[in-house]
C-alpha atoms as a PDB file:
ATOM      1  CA  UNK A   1     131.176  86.409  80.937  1.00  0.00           C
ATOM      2  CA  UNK A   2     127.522  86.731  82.250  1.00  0.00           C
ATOM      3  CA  UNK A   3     127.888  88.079  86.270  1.00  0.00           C
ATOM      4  CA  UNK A   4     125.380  88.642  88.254  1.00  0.00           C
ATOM      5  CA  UNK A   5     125.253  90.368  92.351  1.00  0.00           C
ATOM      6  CA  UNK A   6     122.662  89.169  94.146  1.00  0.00           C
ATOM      7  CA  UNK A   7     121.910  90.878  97.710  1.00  0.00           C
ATOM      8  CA  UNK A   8     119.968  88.318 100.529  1.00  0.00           C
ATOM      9  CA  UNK A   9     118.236  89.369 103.381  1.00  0.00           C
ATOM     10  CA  UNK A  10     118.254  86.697 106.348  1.00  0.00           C
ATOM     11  CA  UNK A  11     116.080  85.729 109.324  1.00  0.00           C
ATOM     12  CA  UNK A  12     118.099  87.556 112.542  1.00  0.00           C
ATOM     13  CA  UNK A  13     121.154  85.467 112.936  1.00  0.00           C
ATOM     14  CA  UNK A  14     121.338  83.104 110.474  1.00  0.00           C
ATOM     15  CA  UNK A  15     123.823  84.786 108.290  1.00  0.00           C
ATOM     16  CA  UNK A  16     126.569  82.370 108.702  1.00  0.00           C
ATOM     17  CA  UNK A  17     123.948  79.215 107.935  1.00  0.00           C
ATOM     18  CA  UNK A  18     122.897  80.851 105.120  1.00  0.00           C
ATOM     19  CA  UNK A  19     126.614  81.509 103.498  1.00  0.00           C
ATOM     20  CA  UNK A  20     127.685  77.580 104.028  1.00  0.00           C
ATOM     21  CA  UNK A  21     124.515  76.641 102.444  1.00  0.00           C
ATOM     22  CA  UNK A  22     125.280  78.679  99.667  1.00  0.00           C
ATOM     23  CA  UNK A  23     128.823  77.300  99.474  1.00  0.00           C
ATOM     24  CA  UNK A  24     127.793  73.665  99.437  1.00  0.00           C
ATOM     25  CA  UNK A  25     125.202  74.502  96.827  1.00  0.00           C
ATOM     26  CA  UNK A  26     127.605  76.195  94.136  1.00  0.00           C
ATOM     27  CA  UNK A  27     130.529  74.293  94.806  1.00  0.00           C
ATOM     28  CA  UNK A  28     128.763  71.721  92.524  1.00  0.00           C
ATOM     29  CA  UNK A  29     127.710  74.049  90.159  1.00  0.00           C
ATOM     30  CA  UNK A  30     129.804  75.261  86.897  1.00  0.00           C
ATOM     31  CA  UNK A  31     130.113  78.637  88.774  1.00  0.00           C
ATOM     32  CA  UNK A  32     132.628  81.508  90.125  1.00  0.00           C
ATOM     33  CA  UNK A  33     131.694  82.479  93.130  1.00  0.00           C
ATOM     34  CA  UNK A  34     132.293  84.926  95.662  1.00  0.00           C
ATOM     35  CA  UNK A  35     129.895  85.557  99.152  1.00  0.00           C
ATOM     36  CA  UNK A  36     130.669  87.714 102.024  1.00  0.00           C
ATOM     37  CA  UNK A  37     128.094  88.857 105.163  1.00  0.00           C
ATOM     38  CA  UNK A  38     127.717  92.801 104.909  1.00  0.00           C
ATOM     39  CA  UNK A  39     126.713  95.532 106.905  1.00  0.00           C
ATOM     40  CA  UNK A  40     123.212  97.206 105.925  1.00  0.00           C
ATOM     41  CA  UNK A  41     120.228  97.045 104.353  1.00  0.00           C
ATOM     42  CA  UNK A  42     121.274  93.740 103.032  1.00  0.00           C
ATOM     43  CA  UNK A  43     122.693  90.564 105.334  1.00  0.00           C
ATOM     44  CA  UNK A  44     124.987  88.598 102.584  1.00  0.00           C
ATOM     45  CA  UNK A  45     126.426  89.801  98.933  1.00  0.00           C
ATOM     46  CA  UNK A  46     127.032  87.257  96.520  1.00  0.00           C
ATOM     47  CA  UNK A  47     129.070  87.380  93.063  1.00  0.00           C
ATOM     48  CA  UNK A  48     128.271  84.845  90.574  1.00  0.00           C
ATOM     49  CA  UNK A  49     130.448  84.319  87.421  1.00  0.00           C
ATOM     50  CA  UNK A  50     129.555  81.607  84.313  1.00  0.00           C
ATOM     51  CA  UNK A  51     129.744  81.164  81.137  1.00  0.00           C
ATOM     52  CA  UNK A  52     125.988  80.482  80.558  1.00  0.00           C
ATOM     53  CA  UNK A  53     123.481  83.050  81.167  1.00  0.00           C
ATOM     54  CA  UNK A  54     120.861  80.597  81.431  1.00  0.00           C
ATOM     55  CA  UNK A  55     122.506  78.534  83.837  1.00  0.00           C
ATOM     56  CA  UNK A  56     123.182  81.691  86.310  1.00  0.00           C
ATOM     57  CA  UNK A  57     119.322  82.446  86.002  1.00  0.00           C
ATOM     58  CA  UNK A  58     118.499  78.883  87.155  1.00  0.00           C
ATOM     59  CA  UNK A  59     120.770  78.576  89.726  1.00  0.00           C
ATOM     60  CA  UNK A  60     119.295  82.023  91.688  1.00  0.00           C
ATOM     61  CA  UNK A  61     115.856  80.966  90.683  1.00  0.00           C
ATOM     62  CA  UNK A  62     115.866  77.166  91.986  1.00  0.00           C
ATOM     63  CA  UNK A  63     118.681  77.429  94.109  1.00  0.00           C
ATOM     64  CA  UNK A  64     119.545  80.524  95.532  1.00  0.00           C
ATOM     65  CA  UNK A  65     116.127  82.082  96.559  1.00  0.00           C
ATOM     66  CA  UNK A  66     114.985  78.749  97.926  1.00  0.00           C
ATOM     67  CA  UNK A  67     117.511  78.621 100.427  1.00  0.00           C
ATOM     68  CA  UNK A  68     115.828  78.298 104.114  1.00  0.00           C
ATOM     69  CA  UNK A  69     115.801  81.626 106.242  1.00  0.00           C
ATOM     70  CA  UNK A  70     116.426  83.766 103.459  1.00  0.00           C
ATOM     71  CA  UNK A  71     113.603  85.911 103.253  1.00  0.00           C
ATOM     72  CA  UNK A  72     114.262  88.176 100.528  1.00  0.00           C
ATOM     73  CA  UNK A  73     116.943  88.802  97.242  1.00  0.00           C
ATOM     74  CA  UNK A  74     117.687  91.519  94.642  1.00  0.00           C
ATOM     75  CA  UNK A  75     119.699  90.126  91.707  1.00  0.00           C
ATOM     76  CA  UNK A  76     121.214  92.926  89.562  1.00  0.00           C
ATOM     77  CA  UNK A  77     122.540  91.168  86.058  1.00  0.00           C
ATOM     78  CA  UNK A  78     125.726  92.619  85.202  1.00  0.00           C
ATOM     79  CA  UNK A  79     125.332  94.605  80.987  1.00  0.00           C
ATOM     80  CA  UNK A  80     127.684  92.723  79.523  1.00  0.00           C
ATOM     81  CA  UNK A  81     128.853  95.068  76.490  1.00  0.00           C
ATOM     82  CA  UNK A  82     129.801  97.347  78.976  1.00  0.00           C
ATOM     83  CA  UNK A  83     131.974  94.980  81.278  1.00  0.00           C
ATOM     84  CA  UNK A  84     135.313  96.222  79.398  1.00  0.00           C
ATOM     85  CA  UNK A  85     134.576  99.459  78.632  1.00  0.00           C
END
């Protein structure tokens, strides 16, 4: 199943804006999710889990990125042949 992590970087306290956003916006979406505020270089992880590559791309691309305050992402697309090894 096509995964991806993407890492966000936030404006200075608007972590917790930022992850109900991103709730709202994927609950509608054909999507496993997880998203959790971290500790480090990055403000929020997120986990995204579907069944269409595509659809995964477009959702960070349209969605995702253009969510106000956050200023920056890194998206690391999970290799897929190697998921069960």
């Amino acid at each position: 199943m096509p995964t991806a992590y993407v890492l966000l970087n936030s404006d200075l306290g608007s972590d917790s804006s930022i992850i109900d956003e991103t709730k709202k916006i994927l609950q509608n979406e054909d999507v496993k999710f997880e998203v959790q505020g971290v500790y480090g270089v990055y403000d929020i992880v997120l986990k995204l889990s579907s069944d269409n590559a595509e659809s995964l791309r477009g959702i960070i691309t349209d969605k995702i990125r253009k969510i106000n305050k956050v200023q920056s992402t890194l998206t690391m697309m999970v290799i897929e042949e190697q998921e069960n090894l």
